[in-house]
N, C-alpha and C. Protein backbone atom coordinates (compact mmCIF):
# COMPACT_ATOMS: atom_id res chain seq x y z
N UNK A 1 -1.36 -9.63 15.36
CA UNK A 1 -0.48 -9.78 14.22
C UNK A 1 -0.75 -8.63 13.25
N UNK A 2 0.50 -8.04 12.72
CA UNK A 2 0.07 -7.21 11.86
C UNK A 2 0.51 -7.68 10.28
N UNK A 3 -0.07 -7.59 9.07
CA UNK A 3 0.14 -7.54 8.13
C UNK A 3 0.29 -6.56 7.08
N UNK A 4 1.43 -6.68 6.77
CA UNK A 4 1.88 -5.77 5.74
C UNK A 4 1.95 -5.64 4.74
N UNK A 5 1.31 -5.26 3.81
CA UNK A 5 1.68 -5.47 2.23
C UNK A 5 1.60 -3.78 1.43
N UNK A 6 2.14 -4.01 0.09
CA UNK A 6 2.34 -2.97 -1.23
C UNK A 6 1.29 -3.17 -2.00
N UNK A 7 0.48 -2.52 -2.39
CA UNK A 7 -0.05 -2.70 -3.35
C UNK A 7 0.04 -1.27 -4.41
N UNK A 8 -0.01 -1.56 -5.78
CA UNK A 8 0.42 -0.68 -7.07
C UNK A 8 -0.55 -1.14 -7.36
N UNK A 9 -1.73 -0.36 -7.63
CA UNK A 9 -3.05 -0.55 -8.90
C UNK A 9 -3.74 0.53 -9.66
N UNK A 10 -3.33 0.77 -11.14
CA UNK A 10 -3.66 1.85 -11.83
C UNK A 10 -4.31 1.05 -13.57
N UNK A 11 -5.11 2.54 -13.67
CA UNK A 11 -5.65 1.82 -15.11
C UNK A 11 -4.46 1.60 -16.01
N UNK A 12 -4.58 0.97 -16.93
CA UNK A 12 -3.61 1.13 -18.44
C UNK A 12 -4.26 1.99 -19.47
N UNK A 13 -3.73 2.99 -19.23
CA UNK A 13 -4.42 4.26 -20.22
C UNK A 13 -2.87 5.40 -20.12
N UNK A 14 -3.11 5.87 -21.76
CA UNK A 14 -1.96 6.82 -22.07
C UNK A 14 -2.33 8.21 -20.87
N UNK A 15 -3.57 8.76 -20.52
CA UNK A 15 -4.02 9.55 -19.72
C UNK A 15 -3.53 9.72 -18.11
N UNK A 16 -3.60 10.58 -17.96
CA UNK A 16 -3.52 10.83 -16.35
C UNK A 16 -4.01 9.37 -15.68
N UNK A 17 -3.63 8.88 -14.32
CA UNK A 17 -4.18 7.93 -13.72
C UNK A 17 -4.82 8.35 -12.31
N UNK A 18 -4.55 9.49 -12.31
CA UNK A 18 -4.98 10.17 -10.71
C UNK A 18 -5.84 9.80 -10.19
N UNK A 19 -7.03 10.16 -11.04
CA UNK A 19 -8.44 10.00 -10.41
C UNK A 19 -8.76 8.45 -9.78
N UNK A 20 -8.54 7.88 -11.14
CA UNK A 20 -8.79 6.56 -11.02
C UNK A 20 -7.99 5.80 -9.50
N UNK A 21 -6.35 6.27 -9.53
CA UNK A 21 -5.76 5.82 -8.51
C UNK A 21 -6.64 6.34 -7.24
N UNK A 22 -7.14 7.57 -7.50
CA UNK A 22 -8.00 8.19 -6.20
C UNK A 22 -8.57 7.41 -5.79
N UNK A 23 -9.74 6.71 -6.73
CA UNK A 23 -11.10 5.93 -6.29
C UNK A 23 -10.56 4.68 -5.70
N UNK A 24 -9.19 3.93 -6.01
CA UNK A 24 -8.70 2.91 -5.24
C UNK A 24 -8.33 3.10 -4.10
N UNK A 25 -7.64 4.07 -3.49
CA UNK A 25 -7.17 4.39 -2.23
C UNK A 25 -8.42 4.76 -1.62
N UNK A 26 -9.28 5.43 -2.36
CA UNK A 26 -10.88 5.72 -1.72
C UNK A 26 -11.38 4.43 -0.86
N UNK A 27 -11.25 3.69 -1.89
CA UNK A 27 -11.98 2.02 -1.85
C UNK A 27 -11.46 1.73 -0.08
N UNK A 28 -10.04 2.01 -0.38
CA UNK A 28 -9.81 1.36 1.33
C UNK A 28 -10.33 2.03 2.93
N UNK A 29 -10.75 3.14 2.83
CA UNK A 29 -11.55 3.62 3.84
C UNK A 29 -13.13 2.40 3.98
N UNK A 30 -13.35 1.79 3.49
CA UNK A 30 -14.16 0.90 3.63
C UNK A 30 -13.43 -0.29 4.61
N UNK A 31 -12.05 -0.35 5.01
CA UNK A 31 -11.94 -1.75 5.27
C UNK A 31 -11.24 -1.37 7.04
N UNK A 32 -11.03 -1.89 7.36
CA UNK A 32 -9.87 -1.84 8.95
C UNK A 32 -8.35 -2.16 8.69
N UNK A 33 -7.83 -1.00 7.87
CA UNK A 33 -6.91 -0.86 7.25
C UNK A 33 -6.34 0.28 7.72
N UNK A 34 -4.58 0.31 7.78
CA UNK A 34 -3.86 1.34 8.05
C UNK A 34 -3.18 1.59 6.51
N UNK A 35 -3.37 2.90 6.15
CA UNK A 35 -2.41 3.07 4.67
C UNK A 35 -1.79 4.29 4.74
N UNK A 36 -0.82 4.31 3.67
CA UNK A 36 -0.19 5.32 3.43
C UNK A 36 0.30 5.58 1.68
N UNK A 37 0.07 6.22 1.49
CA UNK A 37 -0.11 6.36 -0.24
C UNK A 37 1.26 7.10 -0.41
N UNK A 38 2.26 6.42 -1.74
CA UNK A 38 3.58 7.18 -2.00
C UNK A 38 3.10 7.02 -3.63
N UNK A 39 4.13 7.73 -4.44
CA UNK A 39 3.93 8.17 -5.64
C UNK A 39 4.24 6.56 -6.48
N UNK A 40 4.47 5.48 -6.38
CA UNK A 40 4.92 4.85 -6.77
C UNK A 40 3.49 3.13 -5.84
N UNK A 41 2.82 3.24 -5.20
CA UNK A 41 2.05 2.66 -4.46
C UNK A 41 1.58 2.92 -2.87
N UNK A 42 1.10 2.07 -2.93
CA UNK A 42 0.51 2.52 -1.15
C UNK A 42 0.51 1.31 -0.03
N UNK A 43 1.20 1.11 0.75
CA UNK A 43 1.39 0.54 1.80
C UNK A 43 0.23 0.34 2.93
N UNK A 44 -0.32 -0.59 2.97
CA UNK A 44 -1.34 -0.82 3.74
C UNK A 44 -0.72 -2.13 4.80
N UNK A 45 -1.89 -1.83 5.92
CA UNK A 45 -1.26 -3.16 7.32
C UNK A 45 -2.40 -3.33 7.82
N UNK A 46 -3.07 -4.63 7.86
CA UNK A 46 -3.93 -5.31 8.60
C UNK A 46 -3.82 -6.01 9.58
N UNK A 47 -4.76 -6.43 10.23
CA UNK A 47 -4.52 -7.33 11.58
C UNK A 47 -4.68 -8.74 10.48
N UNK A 48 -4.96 -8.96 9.34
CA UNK A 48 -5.17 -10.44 8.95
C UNK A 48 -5.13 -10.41 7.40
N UNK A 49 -4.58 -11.56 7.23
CA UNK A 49 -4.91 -11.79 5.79
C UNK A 49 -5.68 -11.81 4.91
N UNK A 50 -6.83 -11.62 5.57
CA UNK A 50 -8.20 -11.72 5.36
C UNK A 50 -8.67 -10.13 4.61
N UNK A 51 -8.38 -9.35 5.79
CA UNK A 51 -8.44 -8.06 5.59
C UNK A 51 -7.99 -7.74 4.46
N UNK A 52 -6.61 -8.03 4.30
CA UNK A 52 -5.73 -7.44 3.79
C UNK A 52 -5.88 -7.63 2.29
N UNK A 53 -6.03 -8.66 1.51
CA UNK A 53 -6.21 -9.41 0.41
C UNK A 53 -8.16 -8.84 0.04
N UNK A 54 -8.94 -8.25 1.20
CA UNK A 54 -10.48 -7.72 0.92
C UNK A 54 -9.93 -6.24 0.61
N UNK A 55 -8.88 -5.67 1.62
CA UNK A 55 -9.20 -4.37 0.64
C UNK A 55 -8.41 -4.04 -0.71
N UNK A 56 -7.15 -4.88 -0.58
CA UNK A 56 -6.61 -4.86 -2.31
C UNK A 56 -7.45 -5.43 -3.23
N UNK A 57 -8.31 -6.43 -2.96
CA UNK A 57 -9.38 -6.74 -4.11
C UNK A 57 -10.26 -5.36 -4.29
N UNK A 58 -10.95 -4.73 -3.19
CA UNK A 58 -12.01 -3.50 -3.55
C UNK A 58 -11.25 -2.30 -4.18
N UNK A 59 -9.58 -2.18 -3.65
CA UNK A 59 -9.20 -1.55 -4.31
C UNK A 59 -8.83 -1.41 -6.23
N UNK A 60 -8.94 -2.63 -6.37
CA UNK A 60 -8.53 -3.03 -8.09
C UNK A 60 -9.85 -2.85 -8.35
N UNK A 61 -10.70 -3.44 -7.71
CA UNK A 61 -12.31 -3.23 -8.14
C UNK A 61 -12.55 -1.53 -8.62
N UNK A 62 -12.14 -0.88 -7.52
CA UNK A 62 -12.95 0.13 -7.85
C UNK A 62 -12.57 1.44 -9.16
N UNK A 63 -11.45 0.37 -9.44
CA UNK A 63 -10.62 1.60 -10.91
C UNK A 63 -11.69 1.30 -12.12
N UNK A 64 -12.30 2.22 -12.68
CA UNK A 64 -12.87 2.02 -13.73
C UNK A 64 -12.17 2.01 -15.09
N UNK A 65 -12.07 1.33 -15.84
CA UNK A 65 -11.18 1.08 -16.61
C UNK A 65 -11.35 -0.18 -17.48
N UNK A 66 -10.81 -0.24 -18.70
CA UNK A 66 -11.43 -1.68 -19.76
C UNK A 66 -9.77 -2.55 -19.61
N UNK A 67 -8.72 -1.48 -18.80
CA UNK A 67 -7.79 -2.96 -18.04
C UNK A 67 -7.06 -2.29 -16.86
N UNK A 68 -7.23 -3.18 -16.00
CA UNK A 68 -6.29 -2.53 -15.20
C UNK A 68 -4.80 -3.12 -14.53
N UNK A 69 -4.11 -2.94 -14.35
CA UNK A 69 -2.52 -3.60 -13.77
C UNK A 69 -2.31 -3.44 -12.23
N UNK A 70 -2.90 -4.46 -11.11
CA UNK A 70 -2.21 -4.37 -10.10
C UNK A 70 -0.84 -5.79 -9.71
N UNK A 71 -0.22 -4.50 -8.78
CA UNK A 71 0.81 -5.40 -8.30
C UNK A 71 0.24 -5.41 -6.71
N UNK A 72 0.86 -7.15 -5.97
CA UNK A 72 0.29 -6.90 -4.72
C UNK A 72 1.84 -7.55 -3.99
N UNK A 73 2.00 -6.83 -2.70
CA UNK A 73 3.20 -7.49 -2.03
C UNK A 73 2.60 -7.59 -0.77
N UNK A 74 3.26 -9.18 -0.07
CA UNK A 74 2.67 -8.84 1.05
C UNK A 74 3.76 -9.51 2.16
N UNK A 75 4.13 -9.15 3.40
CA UNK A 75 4.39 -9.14 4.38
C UNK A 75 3.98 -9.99 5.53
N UNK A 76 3.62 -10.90 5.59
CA UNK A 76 3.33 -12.10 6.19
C UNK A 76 4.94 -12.38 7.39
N UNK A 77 4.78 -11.59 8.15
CA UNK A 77 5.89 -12.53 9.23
C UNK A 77 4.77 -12.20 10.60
N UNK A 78 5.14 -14.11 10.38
CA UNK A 78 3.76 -14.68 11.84
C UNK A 78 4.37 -14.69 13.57
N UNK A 79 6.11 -14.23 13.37
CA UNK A 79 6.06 -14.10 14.77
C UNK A 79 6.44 -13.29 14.86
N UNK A 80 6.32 -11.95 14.72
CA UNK A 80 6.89 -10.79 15.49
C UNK A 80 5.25 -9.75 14.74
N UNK A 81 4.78 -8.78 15.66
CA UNK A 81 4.14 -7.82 15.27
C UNK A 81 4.67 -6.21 15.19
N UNK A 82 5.38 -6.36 14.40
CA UNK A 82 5.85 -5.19 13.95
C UNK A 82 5.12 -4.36 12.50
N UNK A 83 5.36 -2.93 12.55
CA UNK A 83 4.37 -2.18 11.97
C UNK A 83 5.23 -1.54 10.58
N UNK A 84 4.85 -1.24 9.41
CA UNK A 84 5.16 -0.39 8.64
C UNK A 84 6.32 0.49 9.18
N UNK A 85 6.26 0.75 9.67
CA UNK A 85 6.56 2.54 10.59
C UNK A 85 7.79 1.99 11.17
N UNK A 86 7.77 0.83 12.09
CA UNK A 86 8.91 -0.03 12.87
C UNK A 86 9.89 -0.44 11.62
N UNK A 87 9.72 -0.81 10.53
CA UNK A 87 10.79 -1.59 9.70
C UNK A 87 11.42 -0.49 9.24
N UNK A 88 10.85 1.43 8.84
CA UNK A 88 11.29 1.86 8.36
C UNK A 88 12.50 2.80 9.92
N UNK A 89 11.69 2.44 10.83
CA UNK A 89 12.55 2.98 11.99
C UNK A 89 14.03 1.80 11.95
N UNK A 90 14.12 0.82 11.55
CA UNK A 90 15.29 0.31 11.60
C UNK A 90 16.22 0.35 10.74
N UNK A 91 15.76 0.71 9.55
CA UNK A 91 16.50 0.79 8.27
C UNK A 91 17.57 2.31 8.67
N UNK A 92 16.40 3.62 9.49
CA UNK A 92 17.22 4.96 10.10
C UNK A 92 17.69 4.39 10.89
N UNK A 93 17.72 3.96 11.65
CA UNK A 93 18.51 3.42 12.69
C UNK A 93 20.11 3.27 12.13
N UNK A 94 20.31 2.09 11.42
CA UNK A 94 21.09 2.05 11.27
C UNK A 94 21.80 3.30 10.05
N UNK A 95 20.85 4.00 9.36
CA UNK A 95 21.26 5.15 8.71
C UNK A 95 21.93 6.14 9.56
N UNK A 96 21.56 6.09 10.51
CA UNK A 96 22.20 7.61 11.56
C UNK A 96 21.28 8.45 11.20
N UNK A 97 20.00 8.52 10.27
CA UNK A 97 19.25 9.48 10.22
C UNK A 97 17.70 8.98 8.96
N UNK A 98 16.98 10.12 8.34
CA UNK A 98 16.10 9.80 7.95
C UNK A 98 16.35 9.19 6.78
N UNK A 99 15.29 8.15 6.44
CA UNK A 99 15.48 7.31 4.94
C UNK A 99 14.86 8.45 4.14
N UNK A 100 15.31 9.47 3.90
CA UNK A 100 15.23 10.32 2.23
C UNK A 100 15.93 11.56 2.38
N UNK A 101 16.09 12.04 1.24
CA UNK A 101 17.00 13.20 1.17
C UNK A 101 16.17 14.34 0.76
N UNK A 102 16.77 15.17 1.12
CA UNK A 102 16.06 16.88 0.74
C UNK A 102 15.94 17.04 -0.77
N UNK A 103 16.55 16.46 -1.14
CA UNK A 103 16.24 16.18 -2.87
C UNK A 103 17.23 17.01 -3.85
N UNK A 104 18.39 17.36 -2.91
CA UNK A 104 19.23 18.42 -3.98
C UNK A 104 20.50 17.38 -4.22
């Protein structure tokens, strides 16, 4: 089974959040986690719920900060094992081509 979820976790500070976002995505090389980091959150997929809910906790953990704001989404469908990568292959699919634009 794979599990899918979003997670968004940054300090609340007027300042840059980079670093801090760094040390969270850092955090998940600790776990048996697949991710992928976009400007807006990072998409992670576990084999379990278990997993999945341990590395978004180490990830909020590891922002240093006096508050921090995460959002968590998660992806829980128990009969089919499909991947990150597969949902966005169906969405092109039916696009006739890639989900983003060259940006002009």
């Amino acid at each position: 089974m794979t599990v899918i979820g979003f997670l968004s976790t940054a300090p609340v500070v007027e300042d840059s959040m980079a670093e801090e976002v760094a040390n969270a995505v850092a955090a998940l090389e600790d776990y048996d986690v697949a991710y992928e980091t976009g400007p807006m959150g990072t998409t992670i997929e576990a084999e379990s719920t278990d997993e999945l809910f341990a590395a978004a906790q180490a990830a909020h953990d590891a922002i240093d900060a006096e508050r921090v704001s995460t959002v968590f989404k998660i992806d829980d469908k128990r009969t089919s094992d499909h991947t990150a990568r597969d949902k966005v292959k169906a969405v092109e699919s039916h696009l006739g081509r890639e989900a983003k634009s060259d940006g002009t």
